[in-house]
Protein backbone atom coordinates (compact mmCIF):
# COMPACT_ATOMS: atom_id res chain seq x y z
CA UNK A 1 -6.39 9.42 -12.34
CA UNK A 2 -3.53 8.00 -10.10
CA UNK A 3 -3.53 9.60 -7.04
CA UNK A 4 -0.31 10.23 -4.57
CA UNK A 5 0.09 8.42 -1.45
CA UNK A 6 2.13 9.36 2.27
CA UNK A 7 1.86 7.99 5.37
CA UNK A 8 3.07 8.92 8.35
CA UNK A 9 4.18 7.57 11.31
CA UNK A 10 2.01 9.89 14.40
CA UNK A 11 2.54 9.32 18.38
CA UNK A 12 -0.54 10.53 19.10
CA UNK A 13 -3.45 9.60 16.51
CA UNK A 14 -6.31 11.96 17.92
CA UNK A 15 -4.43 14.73 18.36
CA UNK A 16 -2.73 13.96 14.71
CA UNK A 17 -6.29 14.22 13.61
CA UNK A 18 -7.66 17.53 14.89
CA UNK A 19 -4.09 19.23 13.85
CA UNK A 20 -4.20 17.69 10.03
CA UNK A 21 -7.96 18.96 10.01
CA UNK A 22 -7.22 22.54 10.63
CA UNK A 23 -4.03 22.70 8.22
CA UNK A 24 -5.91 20.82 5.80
CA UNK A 25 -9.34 22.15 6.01
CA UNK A 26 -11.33 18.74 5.70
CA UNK A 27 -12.48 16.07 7.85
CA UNK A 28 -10.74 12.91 7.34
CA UNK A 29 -12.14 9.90 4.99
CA UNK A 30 -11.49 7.37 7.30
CA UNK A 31 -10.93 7.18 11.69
CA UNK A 32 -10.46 3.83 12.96
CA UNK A 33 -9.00 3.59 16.44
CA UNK A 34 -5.45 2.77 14.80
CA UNK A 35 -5.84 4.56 11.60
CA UNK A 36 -7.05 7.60 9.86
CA UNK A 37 -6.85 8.76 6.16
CA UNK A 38 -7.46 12.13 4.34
CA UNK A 39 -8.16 12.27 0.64
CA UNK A 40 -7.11 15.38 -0.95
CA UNK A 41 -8.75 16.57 -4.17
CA UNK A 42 -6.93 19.20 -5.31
CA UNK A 43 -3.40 18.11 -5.25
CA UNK A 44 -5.31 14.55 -5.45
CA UNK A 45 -3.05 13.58 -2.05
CA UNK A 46 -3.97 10.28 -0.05
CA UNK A 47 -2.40 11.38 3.92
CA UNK A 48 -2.63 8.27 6.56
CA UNK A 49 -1.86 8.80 10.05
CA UNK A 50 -0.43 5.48 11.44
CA UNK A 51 0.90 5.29 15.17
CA UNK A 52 2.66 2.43 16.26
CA UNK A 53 6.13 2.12 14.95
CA UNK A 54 8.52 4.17 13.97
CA UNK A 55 9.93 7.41 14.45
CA UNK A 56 6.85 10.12 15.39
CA UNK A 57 6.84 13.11 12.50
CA UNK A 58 8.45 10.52 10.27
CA UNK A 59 7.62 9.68 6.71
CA UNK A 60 6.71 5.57 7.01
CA UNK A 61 6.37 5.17 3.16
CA UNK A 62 5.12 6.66 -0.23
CA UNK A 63 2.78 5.57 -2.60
CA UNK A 64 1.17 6.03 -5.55
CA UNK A 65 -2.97 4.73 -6.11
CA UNK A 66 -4.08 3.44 -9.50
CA UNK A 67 -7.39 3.52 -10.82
CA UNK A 68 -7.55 -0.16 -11.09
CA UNK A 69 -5.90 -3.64 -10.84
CA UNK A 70 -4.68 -3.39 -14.84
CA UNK A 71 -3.17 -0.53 -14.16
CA UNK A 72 -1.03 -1.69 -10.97
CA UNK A 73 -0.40 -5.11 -12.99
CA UNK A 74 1.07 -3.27 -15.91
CA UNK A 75 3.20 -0.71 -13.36
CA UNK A 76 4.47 -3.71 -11.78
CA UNK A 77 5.33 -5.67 -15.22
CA UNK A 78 7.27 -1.97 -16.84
CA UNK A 79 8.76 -1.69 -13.40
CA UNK A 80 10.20 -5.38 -13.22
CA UNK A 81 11.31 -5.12 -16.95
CA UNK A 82 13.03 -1.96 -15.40
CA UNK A 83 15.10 -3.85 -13.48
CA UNK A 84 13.33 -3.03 -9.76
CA UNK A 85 12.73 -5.61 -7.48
CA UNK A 86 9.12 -5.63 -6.64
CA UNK A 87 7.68 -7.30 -3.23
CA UNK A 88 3.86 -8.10 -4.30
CA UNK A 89 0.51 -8.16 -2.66
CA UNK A 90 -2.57 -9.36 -4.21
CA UNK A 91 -5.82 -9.33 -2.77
CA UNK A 92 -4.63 -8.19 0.32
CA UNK A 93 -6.51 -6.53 3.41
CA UNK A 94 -4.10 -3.81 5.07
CA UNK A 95 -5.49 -0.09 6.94
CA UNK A 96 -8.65 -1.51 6.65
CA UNK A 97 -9.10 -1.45 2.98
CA UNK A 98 -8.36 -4.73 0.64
CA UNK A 99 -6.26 -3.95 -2.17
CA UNK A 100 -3.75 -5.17 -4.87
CA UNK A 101 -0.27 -3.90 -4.57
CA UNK A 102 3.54 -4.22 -5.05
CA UNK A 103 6.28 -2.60 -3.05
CA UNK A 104 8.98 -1.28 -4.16
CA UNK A 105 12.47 0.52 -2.31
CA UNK A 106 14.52 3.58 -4.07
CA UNK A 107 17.23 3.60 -4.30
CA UNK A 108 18.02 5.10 -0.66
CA UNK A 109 15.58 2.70 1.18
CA UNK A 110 12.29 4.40 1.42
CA UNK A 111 9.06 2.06 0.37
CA UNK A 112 6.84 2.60 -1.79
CA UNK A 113 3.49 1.20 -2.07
CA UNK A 114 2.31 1.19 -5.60
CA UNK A 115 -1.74 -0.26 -5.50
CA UNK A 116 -5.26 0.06 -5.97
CA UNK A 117 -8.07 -0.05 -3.76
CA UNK A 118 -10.17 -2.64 -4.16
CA UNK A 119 -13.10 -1.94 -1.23
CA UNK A 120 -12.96 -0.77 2.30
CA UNK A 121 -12.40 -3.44 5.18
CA UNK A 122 -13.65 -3.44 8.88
CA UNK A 123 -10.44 -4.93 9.89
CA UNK A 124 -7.06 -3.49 9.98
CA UNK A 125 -5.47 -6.03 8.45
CA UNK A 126 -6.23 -10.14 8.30
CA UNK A 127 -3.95 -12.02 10.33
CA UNK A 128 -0.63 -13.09 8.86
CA UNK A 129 -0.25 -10.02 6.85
CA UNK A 130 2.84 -7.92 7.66
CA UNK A 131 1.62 -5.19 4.80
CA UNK A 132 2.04 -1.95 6.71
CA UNK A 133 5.30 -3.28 8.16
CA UNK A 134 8.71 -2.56 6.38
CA UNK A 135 10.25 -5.11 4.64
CA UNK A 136 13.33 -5.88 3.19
CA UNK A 137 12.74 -5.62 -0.88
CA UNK A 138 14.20 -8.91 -3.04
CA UNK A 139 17.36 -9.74 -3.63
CA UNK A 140 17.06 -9.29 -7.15
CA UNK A 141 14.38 -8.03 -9.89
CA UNK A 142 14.00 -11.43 -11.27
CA UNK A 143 12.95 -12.55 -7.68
CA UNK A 144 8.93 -11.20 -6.87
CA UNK A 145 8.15 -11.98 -3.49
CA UNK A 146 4.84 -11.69 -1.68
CA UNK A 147 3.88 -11.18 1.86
CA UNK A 148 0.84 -10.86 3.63
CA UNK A 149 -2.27 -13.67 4.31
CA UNK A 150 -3.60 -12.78 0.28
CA UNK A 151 -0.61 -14.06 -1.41
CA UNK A 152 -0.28 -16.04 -4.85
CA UNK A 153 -0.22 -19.79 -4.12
CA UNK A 154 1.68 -19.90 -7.33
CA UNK A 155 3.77 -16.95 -8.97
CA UNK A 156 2.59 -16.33 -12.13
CA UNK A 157 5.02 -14.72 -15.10
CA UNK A 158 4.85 -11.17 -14.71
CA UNK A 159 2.83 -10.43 -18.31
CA UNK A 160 0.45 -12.79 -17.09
CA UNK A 161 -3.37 -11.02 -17.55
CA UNK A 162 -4.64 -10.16 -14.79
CA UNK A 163 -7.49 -12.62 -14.32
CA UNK A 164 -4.90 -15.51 -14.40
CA UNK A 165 -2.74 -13.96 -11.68
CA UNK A 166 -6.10 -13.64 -9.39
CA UNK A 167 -7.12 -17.03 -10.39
CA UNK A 168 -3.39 -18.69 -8.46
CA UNK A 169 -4.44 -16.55 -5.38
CA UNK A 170 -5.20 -18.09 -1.86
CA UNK A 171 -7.09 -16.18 0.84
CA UNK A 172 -7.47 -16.69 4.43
């Protein structure tokens, strides 16, 4: 089952917390000092709470959670063949979980962060790795680009199997 993603952008993460627990009814999945996530059953809704920047009350980006890697591979091939620039992540550690993602912009500018996660992390995010920041999608969909300290050390062709695409990958 895919599972929707928001985030938002909070000024105050504790107080964030205690408000989203009473309109939601549940304790959150995940606090870290920087970071805290609810997982909604029933719409299945992923909500993180990230301060820093950005515009408090905002919407930072949207997303959508796969059940696995094949299934984020195969969004990101129908969505290239599309014609939708993708920005890619692979085996990358971001709000302390490691996943593999893309990114992609609509067509007014908001980001969306199309992924599945792989396991929780202790860390927010490995050095290097720009994940939770915006970023400007490429120029063009023929042109994947990837960001973050998990990147590709090679880009391989976008119907390439999974196993092959982890295989190019480089990790701090």
């Amino acid at each position: 089952m895919n599972t929707f993603h928001v985030a938002l952008t909070v000024q105050d993460l504790p107080t964030a917390i205690e408000h989203y627990k009473k309109i939601l009814g549940i304790e959150p999945a995940k606090v870290r000092p920087d970071y805290a996530k609810f997982e909604i059953a029933d719409p299945p809704v992923i909500l993180s709470l990230n301060p820093g920047p950005g515009t408090p009350g905002t919407v930072s980006h949207l997303g959508i959670r796969y059940a696995n890697s094949e299934n984020v591979i195969a969004e990101q091939r129908r969505t290239k063949t599309a014609g939708v620039a993708v920005r890619e992540q692979i085996g990358t550690t971001c709000c302390y979980a490691k996943a593999d993602k893309f990114w992609v912009h609509d067509a007014d500018g908001m980001e969306w962060e199309m992924y599945t996660l792989l396991e929780d992390a202790e860390v927010h995010s490995l050095p290097d790795n720009a994940c939770c920041a915006p970023a400007p999608a490429p120029a063009s969909p023929e042109q994947t680009t990837t960001a973050g300290c998990c990147v590709p050390t090679a880009q391989a062709p976008v119907d390439a199997p999974l196993v092959q695409i982890q295989a190019k990958r480089s990790c701090c």
